[in-house]
N, C-alpha and C. Protein backbone atom coordinates (compact mmCIF):
# COMPACT_ATOMS: atom_id res chain seq x y z
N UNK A 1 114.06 95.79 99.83
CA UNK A 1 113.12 96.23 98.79
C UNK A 1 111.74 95.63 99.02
N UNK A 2 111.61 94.61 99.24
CA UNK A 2 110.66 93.31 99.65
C UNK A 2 109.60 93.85 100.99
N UNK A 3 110.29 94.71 101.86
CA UNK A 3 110.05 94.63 103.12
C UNK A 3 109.26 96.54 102.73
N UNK A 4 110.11 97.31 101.93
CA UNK A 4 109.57 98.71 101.50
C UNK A 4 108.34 98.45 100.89
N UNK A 5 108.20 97.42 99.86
CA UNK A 5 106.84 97.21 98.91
C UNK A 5 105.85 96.78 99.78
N UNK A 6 106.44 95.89 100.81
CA UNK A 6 104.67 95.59 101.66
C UNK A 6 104.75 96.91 102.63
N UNK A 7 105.04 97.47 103.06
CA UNK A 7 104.86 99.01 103.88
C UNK A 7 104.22 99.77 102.93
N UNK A 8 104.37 99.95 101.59
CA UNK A 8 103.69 100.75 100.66
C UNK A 8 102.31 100.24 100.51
N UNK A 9 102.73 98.91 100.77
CA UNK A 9 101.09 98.06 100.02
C UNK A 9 100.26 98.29 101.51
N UNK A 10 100.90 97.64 102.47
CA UNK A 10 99.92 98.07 104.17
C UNK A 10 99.57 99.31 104.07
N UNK A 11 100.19 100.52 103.82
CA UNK A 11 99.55 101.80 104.04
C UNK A 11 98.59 102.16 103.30
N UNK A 12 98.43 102.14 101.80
CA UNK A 12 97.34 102.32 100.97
C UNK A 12 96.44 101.18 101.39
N UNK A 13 96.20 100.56 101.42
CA UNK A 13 94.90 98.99 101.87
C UNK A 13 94.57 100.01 102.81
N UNK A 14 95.34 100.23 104.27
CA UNK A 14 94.60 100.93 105.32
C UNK A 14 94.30 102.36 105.38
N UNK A 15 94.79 102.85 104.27
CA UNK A 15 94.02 104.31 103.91
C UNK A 15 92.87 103.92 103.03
N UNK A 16 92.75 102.96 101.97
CA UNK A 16 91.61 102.82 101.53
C UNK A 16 90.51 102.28 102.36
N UNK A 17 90.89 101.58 103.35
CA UNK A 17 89.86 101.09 104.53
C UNK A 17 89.35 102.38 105.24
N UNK A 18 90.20 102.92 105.49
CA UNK A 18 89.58 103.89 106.62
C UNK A 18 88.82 105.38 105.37
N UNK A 19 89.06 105.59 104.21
CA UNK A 19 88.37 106.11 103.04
C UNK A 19 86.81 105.53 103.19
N UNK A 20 87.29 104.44 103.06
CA UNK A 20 85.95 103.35 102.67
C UNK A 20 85.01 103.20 104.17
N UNK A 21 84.84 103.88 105.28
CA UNK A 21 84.37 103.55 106.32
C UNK A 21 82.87 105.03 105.92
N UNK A 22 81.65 104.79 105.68
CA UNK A 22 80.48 105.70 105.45
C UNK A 22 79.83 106.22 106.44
N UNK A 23 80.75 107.02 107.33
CA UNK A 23 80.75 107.50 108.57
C UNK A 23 78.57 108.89 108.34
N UNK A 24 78.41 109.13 107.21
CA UNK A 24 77.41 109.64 106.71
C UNK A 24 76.77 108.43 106.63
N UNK A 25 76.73 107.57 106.37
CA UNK A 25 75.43 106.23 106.03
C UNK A 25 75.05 105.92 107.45
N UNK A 26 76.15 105.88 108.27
CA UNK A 26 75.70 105.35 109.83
C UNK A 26 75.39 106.79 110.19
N UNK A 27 75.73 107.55 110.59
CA UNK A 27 75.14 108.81 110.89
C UNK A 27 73.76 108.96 110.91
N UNK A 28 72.97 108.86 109.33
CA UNK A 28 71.63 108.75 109.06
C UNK A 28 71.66 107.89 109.52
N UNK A 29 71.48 106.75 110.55
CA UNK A 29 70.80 105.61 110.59
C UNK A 29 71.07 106.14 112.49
N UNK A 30 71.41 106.96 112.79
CA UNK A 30 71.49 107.77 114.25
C UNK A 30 70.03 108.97 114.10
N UNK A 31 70.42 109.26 113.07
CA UNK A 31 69.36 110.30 112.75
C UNK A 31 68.42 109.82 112.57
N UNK A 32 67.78 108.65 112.19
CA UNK A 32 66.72 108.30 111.50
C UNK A 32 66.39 108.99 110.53
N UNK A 33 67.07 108.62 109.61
CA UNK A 33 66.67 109.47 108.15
C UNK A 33 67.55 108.57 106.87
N UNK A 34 66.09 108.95 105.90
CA UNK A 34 66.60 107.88 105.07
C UNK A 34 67.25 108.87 103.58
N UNK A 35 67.69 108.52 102.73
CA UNK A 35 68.02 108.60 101.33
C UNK A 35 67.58 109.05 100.69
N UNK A 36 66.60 107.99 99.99
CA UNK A 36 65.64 107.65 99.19
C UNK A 36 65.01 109.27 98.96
N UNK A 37 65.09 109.49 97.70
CA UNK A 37 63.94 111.01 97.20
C UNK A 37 65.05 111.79 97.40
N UNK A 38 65.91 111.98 98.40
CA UNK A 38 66.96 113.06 98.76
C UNK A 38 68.24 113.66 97.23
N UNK A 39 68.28 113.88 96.32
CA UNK A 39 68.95 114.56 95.70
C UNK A 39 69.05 113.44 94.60
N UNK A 40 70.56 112.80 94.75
CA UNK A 40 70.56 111.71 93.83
C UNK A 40 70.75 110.30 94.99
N UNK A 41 70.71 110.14 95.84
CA UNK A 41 70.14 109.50 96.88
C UNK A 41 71.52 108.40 97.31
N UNK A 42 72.69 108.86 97.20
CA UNK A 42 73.96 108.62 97.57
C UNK A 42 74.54 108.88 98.95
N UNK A 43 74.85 108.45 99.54
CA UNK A 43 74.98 108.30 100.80
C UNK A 43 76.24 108.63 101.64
N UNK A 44 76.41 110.49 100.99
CA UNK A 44 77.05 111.07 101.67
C UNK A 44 76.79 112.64 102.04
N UNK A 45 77.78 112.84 102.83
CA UNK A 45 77.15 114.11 103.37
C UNK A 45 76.20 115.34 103.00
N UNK A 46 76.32 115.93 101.58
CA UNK A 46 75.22 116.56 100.81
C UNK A 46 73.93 115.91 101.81
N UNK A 47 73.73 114.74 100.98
CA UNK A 47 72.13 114.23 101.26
C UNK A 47 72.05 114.03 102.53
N UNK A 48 73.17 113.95 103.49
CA UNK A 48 73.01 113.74 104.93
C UNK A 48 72.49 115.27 105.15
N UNK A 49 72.90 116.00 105.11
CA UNK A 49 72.89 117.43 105.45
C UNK A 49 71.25 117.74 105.21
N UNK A 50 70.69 117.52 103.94
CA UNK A 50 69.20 117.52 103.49
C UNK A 50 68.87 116.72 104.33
N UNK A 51 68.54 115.58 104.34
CA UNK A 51 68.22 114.45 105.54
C UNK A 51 67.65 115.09 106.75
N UNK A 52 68.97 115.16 107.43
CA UNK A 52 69.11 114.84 108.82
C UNK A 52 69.17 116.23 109.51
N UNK A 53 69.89 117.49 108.29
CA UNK A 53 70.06 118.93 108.59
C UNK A 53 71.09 119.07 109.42
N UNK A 54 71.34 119.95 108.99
CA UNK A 54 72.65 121.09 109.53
C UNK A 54 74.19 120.08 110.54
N UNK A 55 73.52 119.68 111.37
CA UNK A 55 74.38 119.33 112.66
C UNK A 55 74.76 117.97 112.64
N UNK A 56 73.48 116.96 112.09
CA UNK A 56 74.43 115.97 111.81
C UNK A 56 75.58 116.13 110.00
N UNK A 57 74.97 117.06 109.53
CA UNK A 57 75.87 117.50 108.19
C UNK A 57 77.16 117.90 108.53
N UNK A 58 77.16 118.56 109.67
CA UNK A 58 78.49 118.95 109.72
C UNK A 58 79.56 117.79 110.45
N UNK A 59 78.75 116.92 110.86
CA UNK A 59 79.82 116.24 111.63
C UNK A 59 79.95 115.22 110.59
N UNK A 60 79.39 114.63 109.71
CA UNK A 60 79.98 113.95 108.68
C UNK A 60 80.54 114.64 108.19
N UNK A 61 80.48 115.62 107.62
CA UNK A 61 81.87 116.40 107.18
C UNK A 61 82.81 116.63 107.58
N UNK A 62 83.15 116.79 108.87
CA UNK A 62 84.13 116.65 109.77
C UNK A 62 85.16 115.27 109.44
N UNK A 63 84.66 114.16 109.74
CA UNK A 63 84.42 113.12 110.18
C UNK A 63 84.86 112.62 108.43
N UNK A 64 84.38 112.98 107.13
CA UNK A 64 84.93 112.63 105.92
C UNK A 64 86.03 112.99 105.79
N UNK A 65 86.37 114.39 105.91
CA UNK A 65 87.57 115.42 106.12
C UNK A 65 88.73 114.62 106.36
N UNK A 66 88.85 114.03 107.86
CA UNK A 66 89.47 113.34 108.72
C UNK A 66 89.98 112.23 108.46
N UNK A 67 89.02 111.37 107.40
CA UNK A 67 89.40 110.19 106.81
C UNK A 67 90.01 110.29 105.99
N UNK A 68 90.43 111.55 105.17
CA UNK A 68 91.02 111.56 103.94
C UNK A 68 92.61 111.96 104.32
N UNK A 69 92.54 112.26 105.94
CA UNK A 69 93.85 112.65 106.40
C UNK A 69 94.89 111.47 107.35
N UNK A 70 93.78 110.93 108.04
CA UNK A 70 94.38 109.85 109.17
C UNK A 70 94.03 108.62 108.35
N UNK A 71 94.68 107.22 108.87
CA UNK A 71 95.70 107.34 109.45
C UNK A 71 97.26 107.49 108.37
N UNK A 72 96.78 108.21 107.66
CA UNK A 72 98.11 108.63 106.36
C UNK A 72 99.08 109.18 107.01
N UNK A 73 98.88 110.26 107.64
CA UNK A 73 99.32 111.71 107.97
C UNK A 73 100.06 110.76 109.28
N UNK A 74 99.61 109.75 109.95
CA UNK A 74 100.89 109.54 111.29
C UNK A 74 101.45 108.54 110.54
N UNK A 75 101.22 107.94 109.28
CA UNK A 75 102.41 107.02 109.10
C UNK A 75 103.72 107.97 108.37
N UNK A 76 103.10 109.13 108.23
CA UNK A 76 104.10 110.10 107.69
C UNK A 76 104.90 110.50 108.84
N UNK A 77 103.79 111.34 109.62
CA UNK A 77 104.90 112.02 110.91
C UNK A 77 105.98 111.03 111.37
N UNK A 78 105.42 109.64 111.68
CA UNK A 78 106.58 108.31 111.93
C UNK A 78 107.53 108.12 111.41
N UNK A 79 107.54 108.27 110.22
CA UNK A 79 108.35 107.64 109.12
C UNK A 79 108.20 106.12 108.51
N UNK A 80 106.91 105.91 108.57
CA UNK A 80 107.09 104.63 108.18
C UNK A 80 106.96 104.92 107.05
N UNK A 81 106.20 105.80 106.33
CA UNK A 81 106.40 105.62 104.77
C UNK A 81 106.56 107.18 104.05
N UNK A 82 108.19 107.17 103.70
CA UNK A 82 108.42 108.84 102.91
C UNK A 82 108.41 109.21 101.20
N UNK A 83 108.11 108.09 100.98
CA UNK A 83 107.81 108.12 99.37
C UNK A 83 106.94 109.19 98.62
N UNK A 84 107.53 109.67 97.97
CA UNK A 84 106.20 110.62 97.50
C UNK A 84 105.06 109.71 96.46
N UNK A 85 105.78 109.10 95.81
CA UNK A 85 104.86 108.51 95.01
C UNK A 85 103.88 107.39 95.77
N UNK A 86 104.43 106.89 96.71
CA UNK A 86 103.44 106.00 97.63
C UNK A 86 102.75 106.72 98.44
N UNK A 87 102.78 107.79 99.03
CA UNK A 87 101.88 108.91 99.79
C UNK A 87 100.90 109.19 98.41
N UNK A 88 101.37 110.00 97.65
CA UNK A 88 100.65 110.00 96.66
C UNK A 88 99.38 109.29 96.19
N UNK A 89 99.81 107.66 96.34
CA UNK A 89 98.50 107.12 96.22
C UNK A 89 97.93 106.26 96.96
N UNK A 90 98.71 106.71 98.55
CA UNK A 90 98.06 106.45 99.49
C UNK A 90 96.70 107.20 99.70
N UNK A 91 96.92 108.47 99.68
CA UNK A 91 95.75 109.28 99.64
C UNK A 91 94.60 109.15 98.70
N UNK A 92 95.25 109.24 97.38
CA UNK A 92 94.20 108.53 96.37
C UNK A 92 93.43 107.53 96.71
N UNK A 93 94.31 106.53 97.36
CA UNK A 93 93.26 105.64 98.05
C UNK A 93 91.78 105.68 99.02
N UNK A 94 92.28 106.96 99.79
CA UNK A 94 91.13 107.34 100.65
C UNK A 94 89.88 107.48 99.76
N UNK A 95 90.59 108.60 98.73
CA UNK A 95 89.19 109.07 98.26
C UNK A 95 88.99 107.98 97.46
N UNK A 96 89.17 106.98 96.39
CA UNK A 96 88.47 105.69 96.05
C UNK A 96 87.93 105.15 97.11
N UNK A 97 88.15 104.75 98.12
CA UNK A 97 87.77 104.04 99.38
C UNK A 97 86.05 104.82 99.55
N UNK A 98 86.21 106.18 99.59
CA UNK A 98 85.20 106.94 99.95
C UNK A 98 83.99 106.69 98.49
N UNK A 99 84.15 106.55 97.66
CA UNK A 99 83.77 106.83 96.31
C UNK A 99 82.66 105.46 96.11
N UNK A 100 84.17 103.83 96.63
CA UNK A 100 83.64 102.68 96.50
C UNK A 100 84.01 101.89 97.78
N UNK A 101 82.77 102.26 98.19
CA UNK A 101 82.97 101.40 99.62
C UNK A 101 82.74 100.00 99.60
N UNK A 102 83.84 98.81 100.19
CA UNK A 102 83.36 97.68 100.13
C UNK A 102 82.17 97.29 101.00
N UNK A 103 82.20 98.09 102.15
CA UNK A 103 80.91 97.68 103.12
C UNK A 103 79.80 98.47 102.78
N UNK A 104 79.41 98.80 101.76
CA UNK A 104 78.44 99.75 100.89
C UNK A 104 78.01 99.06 99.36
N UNK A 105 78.76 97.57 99.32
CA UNK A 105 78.45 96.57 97.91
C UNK A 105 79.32 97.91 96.81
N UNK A 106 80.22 98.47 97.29
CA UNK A 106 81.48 99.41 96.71
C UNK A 106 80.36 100.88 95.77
N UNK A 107 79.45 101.33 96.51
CA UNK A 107 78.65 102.17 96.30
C UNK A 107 79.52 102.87 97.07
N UNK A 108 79.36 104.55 96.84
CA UNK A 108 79.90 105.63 98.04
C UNK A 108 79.17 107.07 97.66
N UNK A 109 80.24 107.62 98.11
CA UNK A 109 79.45 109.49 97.63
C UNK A 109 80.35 110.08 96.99
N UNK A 110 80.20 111.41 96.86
CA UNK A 110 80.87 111.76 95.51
C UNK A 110 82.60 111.86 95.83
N UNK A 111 82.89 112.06 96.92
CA UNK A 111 84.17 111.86 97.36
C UNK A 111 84.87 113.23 97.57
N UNK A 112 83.91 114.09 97.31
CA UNK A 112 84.90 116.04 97.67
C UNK A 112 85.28 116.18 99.02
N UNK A 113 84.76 116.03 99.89
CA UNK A 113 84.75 116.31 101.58
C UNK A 113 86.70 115.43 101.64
N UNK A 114 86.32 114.28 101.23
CA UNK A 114 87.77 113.44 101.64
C UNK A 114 88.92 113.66 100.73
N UNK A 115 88.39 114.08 99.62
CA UNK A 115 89.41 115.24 98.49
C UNK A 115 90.58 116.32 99.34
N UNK A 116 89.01 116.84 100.22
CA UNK A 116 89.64 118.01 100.73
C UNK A 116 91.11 117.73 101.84
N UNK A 117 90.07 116.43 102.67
CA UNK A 117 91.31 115.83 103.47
C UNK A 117 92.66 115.35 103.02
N UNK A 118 92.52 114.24 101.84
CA UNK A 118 93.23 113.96 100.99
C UNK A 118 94.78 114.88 100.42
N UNK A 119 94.24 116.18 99.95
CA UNK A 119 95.21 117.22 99.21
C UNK A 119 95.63 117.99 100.52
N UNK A 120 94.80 117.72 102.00
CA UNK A 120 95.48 118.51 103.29
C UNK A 120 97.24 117.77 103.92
N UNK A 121 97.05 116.66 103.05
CA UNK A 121 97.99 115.55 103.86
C UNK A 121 99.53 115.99 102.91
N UNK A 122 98.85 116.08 101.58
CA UNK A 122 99.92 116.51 100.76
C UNK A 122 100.48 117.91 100.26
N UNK A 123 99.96 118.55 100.46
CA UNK A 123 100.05 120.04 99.92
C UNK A 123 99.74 120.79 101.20
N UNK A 124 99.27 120.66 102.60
CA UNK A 124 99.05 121.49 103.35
C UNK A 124 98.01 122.13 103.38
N UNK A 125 97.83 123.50 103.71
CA UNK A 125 96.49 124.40 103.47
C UNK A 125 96.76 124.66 101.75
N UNK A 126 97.71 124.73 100.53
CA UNK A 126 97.88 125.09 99.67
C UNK A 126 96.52 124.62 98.68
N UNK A 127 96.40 123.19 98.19
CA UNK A 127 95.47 122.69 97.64
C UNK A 127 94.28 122.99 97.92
N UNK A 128 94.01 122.85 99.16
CA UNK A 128 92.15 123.12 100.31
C UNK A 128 91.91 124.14 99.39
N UNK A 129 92.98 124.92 100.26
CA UNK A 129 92.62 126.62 99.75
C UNK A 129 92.34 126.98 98.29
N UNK A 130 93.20 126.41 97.14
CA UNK A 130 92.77 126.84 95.74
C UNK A 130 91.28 125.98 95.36
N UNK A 131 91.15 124.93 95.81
CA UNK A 131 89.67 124.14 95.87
C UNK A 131 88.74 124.83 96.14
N UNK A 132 88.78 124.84 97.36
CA UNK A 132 87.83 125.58 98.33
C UNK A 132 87.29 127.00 97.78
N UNK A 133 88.46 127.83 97.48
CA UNK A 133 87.85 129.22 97.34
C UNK A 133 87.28 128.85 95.97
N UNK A 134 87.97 128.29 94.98
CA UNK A 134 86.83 128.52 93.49
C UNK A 134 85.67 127.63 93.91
N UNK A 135 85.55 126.78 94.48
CA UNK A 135 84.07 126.00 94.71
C UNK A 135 83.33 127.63 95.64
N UNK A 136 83.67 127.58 96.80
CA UNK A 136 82.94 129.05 97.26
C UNK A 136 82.90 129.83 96.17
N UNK A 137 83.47 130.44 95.85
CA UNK A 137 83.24 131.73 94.39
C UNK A 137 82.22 131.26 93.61
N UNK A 138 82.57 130.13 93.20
CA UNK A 138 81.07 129.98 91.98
C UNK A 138 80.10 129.71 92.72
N UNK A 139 79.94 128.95 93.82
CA UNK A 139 78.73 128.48 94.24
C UNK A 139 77.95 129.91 94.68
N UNK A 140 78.43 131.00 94.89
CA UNK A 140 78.18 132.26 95.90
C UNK A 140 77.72 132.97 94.66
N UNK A 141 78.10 132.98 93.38
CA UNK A 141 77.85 133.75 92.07
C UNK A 141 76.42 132.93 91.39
N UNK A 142 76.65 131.57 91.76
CA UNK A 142 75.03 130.88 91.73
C UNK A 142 74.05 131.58 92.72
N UNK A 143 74.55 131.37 93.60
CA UNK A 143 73.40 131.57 94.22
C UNK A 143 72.86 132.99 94.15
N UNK A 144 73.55 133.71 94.04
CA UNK A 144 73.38 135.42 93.96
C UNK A 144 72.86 134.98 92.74
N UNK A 145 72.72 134.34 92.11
CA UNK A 145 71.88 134.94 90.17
C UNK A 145 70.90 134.10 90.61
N UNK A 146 70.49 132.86 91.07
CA UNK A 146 69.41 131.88 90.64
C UNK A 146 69.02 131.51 92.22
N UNK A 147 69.79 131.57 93.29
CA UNK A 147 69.42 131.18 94.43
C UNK A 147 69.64 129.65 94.57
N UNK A 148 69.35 128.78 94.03
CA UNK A 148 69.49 127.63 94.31
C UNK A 148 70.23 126.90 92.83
N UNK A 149 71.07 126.27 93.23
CA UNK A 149 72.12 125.57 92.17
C UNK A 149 71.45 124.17 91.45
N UNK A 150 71.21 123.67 90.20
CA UNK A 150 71.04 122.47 90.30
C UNK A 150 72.27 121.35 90.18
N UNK A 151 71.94 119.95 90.11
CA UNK A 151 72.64 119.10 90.18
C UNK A 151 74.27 118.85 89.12
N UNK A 152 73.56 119.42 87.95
CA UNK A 152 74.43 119.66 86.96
C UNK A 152 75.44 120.63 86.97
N UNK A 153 74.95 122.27 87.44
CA UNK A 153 75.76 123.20 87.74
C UNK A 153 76.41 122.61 88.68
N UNK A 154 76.09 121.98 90.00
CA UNK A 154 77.35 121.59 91.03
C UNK A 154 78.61 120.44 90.43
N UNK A 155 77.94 119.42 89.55
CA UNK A 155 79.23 118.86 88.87
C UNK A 155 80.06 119.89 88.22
N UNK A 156 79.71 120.96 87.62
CA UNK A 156 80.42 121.91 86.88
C UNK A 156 81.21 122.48 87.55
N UNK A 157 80.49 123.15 88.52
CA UNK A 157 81.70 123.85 89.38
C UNK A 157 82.56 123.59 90.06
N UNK A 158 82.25 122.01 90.52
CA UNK A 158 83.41 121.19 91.15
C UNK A 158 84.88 120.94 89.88
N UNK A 159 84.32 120.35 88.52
CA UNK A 159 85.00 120.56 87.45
C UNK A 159 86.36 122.03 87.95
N UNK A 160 84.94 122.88 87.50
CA UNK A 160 86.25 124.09 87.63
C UNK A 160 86.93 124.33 88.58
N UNK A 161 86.19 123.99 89.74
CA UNK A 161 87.80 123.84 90.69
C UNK A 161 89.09 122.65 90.86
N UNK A 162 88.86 121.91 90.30
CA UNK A 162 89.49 120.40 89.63
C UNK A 162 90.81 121.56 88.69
N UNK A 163 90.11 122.69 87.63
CA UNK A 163 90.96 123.02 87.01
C UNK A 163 91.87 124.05 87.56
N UNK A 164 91.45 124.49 88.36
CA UNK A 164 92.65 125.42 89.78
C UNK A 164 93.42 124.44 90.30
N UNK A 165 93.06 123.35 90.61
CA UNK A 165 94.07 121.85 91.19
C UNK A 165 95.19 121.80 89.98
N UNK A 166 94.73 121.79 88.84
CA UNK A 166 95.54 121.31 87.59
C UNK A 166 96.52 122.33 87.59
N UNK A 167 96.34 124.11 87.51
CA UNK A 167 97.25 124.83 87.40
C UNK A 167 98.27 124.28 88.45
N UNK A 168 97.49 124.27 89.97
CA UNK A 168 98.70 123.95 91.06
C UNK A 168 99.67 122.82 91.09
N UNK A 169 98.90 121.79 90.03
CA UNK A 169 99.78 120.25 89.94
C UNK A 169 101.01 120.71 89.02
N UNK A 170 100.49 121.11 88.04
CA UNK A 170 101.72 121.35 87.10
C UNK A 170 102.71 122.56 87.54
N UNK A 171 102.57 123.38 88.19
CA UNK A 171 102.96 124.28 89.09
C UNK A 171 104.43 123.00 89.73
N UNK A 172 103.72 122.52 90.67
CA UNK A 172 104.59 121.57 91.79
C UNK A 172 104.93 120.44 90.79
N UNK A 173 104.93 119.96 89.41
CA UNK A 173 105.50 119.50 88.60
C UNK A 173 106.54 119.98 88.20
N UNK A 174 106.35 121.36 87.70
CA UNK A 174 107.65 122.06 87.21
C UNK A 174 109.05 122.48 88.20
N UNK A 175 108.41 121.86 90.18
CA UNK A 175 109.35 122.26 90.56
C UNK A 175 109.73 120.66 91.26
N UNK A 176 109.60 120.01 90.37
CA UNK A 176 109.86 118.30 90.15
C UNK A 176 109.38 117.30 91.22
N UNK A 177 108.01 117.52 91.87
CA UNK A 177 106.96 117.01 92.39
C UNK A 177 106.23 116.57 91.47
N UNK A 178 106.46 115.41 90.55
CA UNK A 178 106.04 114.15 89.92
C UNK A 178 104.93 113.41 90.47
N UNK A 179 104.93 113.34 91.56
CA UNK A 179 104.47 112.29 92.45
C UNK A 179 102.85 112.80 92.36
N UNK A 180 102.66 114.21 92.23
CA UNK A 180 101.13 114.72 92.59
C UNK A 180 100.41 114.56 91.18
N UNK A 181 100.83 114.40 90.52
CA UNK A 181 100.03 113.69 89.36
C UNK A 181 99.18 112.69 89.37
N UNK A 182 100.15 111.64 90.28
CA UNK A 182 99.19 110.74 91.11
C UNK A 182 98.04 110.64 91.45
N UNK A 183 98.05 111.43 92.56
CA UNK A 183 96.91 111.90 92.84
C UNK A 183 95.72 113.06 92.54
N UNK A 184 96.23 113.98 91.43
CA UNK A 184 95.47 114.84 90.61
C UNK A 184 94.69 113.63 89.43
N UNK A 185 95.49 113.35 88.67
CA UNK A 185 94.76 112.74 87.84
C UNK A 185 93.71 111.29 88.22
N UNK A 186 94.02 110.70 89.49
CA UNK A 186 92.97 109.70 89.58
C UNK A 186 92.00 110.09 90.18
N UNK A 187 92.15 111.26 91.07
CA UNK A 187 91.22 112.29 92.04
C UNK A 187 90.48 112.66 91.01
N UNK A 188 90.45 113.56 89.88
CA UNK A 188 89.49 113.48 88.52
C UNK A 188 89.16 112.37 88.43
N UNK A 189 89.82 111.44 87.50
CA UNK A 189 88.94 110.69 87.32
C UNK A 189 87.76 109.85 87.62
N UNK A 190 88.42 109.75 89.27
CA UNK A 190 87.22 109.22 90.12
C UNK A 190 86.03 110.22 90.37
N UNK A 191 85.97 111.46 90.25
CA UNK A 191 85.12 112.52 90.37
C UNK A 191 84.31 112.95 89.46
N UNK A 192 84.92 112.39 88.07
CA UNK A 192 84.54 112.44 86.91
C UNK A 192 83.39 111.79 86.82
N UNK A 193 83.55 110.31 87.08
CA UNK A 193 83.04 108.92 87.14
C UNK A 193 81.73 109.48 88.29
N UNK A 194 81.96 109.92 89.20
CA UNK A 194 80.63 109.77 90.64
C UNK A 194 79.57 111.06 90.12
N UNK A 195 80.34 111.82 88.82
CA UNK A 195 78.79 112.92 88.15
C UNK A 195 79.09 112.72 87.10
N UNK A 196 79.20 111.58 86.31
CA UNK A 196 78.65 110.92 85.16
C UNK A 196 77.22 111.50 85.35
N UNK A 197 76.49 110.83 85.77
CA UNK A 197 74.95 111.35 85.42
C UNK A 197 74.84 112.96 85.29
N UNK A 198 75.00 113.48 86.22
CA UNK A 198 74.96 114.85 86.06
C UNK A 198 75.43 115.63 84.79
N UNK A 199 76.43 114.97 84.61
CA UNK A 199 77.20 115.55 83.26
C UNK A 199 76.50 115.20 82.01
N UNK A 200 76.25 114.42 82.30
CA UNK A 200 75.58 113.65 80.57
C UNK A 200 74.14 114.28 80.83
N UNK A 201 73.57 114.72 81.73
CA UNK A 201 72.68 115.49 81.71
C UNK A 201 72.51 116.83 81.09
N UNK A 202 73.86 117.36 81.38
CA UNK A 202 74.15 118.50 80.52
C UNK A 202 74.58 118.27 79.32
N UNK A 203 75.19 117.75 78.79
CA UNK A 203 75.20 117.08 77.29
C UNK A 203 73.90 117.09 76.95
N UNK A 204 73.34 116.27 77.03
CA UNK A 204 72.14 115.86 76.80
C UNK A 204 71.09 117.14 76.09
N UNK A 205 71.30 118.16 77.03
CA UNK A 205 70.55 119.56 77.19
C UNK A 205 71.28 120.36 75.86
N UNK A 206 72.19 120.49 76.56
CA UNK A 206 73.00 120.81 74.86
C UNK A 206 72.66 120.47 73.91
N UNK A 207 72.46 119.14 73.45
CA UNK A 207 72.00 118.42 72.27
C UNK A 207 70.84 118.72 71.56
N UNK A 208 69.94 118.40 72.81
CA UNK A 208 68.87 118.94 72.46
C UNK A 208 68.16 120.58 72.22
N UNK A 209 69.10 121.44 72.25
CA UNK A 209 69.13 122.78 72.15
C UNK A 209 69.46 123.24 70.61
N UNK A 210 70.61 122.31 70.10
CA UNK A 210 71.16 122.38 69.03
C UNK A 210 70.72 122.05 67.67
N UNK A 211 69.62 120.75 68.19
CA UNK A 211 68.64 120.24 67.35
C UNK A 211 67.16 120.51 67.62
N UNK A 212 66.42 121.45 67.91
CA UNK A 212 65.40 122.15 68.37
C UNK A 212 65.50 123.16 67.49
């Protein structure tokens, strides 16, 4: 039992390490390009992409993707660890890792890119895919009405694809996959937490609409 709990505990530490590595912070610092003024000035791929443009954007994305999958995904193929509930928040770990980096004074970025990796390790193409397409759909229905999205609408629409995750969790709940709760509900919360500002921005707007 003794010997299962530190294999659970080694694998999450080294998925949150390799989460926590700001493969976008060093990137810009290849690029020569700084932050500062860039969006909300967080130091992941978004603002790399503005930054540095297109090519180094995509390879931090790549490169976030990847972290949210390795080295999880070979302690699985191995067998060193088959737990669902410890996979579960092994992965969770990545994306905290990504969110609060210790070599970043536990600053990070918003954590979607390693989300994506994250739900690839556990669900396959299933999760990506219900993510992915409602983030594409709304973002594509923004842009067709207004052309350019602001900061607030993108917390939103990430939201609503959070709530396509929720149908699929309780989905793979009802067919007694417990374990993805795990990682649905801290995956919000931590996502919740990194567009705080954004959100209370929209509150805010609201408020002041109501009392006007």
């Amino acid at each position: 039992m003794l010997n299962n709990t530190l294999k659970i505990g080694f694998v999450i530490i080294v998925q949150f390490i390799s989460g926590s590595i700001m493969y976008s912070y060093y990137l810009r610092k290849f690029a020569k390009a700084e932050f500062g003024g860039i969006g909300d000035g967080n130091p992941g791929v978004l603002n790399l992409w503005k930054r540095a443009g297109w090519k180094w954007g995509v390879t931090g994305m790549v490169l976030d993707y990847l972290k949210g999958i390795f080295p999880l995904l070979i302690f699985i193929l191995t067998g060193f660890i088959s737990n669902r509930y410890a996979i579960s928040a092994a992965a969770l770990a990545g994306i905290a890792g990504h969110a609060f980096s210790p070599f970043l004074k536990f600053k990070g970025g918003k954590s979607i890119t390693t989300t994506f990796g994250a739900w690839t390790v556990i669900s396959k193409w299933e999760g990506p895919v219900i993510f992915g397409s409602i983030l594409g759909i709304l973002y594509l229905y923004v842009k067709i009405r207004k052309k350019r999205s602001t900061e607030a609408e993108d917390a939103i629409i990430v939201l609503f694809a959070f709530l396509g995750l929720l149908v699929y969790t309780f989905y793979n709940i009802l067919k007694g996959n417990y374990a993805l709760m795990i990682l649905y509900f801290g995956n919000v919360a931590i996502v919740l937490y990194k567009h705080s500002r954004e959100l209370s921005g929209v509150s805010n707007i609201r408020f002041r609409r109501r009392n006007s």
